[in-house]
N, C-alpha and C. Protein backbone atom coordinates (compact mmCIF):
# COMPACT_ATOMS: atom_id res chain seq x y z
N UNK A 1 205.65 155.69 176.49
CA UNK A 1 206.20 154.98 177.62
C UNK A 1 205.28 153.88 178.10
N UNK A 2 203.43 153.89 177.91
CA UNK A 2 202.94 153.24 178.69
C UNK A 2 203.01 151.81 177.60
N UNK A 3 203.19 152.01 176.44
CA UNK A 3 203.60 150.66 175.66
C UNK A 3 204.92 149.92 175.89
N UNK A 4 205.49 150.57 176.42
CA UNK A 4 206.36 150.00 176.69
C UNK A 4 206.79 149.08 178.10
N UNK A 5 205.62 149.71 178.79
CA UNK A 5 205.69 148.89 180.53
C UNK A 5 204.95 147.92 179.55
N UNK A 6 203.72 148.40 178.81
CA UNK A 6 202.70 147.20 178.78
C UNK A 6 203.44 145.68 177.86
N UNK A 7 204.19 146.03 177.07
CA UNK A 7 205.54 145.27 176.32
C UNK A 7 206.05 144.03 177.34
N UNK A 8 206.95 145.35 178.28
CA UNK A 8 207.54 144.22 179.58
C UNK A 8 206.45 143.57 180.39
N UNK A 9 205.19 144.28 180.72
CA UNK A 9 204.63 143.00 181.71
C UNK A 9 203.91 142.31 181.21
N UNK A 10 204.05 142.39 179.78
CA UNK A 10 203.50 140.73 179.30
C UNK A 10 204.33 139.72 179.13
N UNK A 11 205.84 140.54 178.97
CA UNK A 11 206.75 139.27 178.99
C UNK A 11 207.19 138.72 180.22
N UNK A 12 206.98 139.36 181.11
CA UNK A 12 207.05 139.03 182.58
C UNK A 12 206.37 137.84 182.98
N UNK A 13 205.32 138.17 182.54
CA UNK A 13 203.66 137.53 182.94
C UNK A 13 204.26 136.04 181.83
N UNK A 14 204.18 136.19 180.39
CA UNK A 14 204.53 134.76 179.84
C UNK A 14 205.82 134.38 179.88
N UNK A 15 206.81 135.07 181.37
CA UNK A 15 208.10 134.38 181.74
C UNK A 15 207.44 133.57 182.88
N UNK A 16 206.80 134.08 183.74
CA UNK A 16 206.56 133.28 185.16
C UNK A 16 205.81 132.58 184.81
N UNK A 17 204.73 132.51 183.73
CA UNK A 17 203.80 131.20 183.90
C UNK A 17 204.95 130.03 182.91
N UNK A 18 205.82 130.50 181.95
CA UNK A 18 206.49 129.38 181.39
C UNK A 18 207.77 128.52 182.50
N UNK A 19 208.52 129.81 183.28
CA UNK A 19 209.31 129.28 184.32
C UNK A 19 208.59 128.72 185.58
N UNK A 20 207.36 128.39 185.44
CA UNK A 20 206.61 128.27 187.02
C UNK A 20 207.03 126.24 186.31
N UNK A 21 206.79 125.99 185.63
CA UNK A 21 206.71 124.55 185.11
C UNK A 21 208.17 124.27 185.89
N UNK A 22 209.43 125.03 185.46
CA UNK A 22 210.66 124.42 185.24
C UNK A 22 211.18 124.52 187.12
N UNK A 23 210.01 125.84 187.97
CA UNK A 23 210.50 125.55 189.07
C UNK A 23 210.08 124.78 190.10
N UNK A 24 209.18 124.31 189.57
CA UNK A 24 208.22 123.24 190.32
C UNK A 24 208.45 122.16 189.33
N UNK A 25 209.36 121.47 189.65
CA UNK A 25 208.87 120.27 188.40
C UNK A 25 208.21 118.68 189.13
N UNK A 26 208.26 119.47 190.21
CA UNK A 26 206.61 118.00 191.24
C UNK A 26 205.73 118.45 190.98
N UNK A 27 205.33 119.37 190.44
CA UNK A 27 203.90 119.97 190.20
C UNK A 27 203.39 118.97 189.65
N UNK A 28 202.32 117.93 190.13
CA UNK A 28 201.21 117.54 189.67
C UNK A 28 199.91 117.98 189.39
N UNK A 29 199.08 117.82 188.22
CA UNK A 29 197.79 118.34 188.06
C UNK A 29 197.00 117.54 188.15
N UNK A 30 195.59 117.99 188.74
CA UNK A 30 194.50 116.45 188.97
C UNK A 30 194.21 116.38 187.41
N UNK A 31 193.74 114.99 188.11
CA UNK A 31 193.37 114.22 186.66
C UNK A 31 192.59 114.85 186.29
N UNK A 32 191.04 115.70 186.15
CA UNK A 32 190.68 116.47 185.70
C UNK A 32 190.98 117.16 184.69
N UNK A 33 192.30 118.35 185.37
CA UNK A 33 192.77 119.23 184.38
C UNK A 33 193.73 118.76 183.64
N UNK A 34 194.47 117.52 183.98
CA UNK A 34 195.25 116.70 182.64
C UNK A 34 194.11 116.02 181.68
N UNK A 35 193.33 116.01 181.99
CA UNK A 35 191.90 115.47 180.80
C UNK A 35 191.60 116.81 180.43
N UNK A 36 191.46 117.64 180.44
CA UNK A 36 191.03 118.74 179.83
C UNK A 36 192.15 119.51 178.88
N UNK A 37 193.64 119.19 179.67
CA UNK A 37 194.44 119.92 178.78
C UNK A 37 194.55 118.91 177.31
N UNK A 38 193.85 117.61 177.02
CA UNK A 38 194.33 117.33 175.68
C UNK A 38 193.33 117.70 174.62
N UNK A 39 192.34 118.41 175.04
CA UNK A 39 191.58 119.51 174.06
C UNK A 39 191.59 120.94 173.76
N UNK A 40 192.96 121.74 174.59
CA UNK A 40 193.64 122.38 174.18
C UNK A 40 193.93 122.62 172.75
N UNK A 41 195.15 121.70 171.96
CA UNK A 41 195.29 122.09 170.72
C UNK A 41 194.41 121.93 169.83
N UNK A 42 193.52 121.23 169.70
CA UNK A 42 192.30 121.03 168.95
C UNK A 42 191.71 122.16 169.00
N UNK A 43 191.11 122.95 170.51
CA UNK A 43 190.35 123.89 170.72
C UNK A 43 191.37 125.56 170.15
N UNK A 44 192.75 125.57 170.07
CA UNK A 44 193.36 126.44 169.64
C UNK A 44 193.42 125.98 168.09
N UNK A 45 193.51 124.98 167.25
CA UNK A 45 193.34 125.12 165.94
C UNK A 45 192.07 125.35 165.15
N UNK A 46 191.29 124.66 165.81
CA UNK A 46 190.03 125.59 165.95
C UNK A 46 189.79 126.65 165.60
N UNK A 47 189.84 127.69 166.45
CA UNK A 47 189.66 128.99 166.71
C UNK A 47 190.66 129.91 166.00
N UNK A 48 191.99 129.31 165.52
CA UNK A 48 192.94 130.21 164.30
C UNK A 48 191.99 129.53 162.62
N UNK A 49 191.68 128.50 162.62
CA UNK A 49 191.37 127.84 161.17
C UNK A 49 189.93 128.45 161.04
N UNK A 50 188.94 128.32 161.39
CA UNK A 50 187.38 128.49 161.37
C UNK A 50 187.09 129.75 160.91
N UNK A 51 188.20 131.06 161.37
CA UNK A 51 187.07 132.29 161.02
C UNK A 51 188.29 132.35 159.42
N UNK A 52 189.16 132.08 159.32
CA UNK A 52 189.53 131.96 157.79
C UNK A 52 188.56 131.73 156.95
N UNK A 53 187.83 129.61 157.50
CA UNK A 53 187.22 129.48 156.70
C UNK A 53 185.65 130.13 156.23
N UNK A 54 185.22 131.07 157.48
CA UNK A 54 183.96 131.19 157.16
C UNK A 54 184.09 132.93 156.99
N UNK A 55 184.86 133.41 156.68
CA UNK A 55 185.13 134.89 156.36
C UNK A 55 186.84 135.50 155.55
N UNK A 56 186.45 134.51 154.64
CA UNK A 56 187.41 134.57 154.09
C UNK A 56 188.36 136.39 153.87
N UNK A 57 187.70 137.09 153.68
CA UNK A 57 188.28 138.63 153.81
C UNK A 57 188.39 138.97 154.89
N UNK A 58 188.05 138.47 156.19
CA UNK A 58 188.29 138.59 157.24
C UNK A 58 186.77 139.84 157.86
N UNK A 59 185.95 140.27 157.01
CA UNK A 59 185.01 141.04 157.87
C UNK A 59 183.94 140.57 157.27
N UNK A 60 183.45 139.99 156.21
CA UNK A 60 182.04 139.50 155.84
C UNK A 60 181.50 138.11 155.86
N UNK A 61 181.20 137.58 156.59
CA UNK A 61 180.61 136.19 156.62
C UNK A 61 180.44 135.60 154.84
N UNK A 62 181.00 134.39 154.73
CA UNK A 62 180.65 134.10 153.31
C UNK A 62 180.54 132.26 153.04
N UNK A 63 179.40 131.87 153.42
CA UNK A 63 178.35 130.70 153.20
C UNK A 63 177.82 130.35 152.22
N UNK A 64 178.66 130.24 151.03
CA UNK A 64 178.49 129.66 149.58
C UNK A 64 178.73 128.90 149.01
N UNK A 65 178.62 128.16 148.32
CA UNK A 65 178.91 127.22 147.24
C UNK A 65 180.72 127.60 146.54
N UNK A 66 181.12 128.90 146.45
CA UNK A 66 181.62 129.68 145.68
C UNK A 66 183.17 129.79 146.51
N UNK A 67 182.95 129.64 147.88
CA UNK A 67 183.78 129.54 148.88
C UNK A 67 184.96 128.59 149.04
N UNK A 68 185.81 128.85 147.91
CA UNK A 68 187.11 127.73 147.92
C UNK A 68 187.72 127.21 149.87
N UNK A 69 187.49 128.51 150.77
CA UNK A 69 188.27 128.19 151.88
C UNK A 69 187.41 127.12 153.12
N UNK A 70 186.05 127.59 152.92
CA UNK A 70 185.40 126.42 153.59
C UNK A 70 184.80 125.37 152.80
N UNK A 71 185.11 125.18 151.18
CA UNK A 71 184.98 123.55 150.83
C UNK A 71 186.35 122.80 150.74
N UNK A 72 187.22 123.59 150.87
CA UNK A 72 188.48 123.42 151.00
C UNK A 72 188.54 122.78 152.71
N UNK A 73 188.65 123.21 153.46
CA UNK A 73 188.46 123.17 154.98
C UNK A 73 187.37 121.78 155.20
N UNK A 74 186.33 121.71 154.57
CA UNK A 74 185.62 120.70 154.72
C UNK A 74 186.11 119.59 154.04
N UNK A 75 186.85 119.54 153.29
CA UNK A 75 187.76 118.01 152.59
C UNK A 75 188.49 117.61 153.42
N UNK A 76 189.22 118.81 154.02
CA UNK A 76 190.83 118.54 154.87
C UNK A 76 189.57 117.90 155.97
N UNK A 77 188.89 118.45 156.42
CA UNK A 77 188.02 117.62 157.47
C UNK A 77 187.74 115.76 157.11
N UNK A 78 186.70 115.94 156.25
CA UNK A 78 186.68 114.58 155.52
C UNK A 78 187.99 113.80 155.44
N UNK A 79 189.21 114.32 154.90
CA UNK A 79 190.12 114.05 154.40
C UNK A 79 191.05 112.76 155.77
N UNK A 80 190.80 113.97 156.91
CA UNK A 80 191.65 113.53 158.08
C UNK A 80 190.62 112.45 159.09
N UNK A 81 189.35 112.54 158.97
CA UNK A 81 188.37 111.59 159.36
C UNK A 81 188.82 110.39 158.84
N UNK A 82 188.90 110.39 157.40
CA UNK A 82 189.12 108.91 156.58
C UNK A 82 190.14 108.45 156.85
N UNK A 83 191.45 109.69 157.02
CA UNK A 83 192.92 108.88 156.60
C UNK A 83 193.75 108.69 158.13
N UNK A 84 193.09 109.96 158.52
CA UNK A 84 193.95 109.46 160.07
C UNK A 84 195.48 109.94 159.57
N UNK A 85 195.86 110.45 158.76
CA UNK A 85 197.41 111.08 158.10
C UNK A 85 197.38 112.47 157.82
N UNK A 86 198.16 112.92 158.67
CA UNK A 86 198.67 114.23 158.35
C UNK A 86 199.32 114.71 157.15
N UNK A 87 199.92 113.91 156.47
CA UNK A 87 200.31 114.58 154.82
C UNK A 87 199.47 114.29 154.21
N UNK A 88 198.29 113.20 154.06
CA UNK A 88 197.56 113.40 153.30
C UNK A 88 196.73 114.26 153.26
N UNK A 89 196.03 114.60 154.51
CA UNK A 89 195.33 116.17 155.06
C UNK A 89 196.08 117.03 154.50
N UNK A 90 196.72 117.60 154.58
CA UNK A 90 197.75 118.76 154.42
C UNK A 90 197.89 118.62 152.09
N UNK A 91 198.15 117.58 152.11
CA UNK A 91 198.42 117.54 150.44
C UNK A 91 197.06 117.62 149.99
N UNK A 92 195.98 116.52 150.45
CA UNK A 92 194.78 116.54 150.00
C UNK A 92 193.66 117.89 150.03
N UNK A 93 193.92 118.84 150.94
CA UNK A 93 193.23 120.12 151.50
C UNK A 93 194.10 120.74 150.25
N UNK A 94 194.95 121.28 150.00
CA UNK A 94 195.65 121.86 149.09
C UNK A 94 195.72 122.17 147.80
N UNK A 95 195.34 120.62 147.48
CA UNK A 95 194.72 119.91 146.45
C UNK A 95 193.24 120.18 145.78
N UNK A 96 192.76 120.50 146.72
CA UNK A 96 190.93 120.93 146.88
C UNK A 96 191.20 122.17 146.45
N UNK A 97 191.89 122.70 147.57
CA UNK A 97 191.55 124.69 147.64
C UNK A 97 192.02 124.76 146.41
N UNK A 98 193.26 124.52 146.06
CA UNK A 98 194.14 125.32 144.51
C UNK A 98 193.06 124.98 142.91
N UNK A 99 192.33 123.62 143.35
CA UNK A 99 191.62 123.15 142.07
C UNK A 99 190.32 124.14 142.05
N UNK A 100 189.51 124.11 143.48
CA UNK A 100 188.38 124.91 143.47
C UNK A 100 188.71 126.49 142.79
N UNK A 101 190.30 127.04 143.37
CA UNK A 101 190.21 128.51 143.03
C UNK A 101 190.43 128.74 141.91
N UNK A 102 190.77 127.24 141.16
CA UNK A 102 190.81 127.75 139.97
C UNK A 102 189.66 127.45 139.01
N UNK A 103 188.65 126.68 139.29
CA UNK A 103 187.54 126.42 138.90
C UNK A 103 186.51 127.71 138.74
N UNK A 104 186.75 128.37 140.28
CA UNK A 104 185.79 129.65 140.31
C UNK A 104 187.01 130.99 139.70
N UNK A 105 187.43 130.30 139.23
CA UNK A 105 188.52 131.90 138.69
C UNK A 105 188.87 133.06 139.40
N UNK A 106 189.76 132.14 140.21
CA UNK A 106 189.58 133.21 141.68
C UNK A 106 191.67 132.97 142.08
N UNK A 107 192.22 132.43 141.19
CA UNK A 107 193.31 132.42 141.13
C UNK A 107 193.97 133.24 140.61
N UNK A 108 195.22 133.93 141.35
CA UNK A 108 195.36 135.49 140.97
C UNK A 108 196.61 135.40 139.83
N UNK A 109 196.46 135.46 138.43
CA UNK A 109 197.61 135.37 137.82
C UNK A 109 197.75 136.71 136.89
């Protein structure tokens, strides 16, 4: 039973903070926190992409040469520095990881 309150009052909780926007819609934010919210998605892709790349199994730290997901991750970096394009990031990162995993024979066939 107590998973199940805990179920509803999270959807409660991410109903009122999503309906608080639609019932206030004069809500202004200081300039401040509208400067801060545009490092939001950066700071959330961040924090889903990074421990992929640096723990690839998800529990052992792995800082190698050998590491298709963070030299992979570091192109798409490079990649989007240079091009400023999202398909090329996205094709070019892809491009890296699939060639590296198959270089280190780490491609599962």
């Amino acid at each position: 039973m107590s998973i199940w309150l805990l179920i509803l009052g999270m959807a409660l909780i991410t109903f009122v903070i999503r309906y608080s926007l639609f019932a206030f819609p004069d809500l202004r934010f200081p300039a401040l926190v509208r400067q801060g919210l545009h490092y939001v998605p950066t700071a959330v892709l961040t924090a889903i992409v990074v421990p992929g790349m640096l723990l690839p199994d998800g529990q052992h730290w792995h800082l190698a040469l050998d590491n298709a997901y963070l030299l992979a991750g570091l192109a798409c970096i490079a990649i989007a520095a240079l091009t400023r394009h999202l398909l090329a990031t996205i094709g070019g990162g892809l491009l890296v990881f699939f060639l590296l995993r198959g270089l280190f024979g780490q491609l599962p066939l």
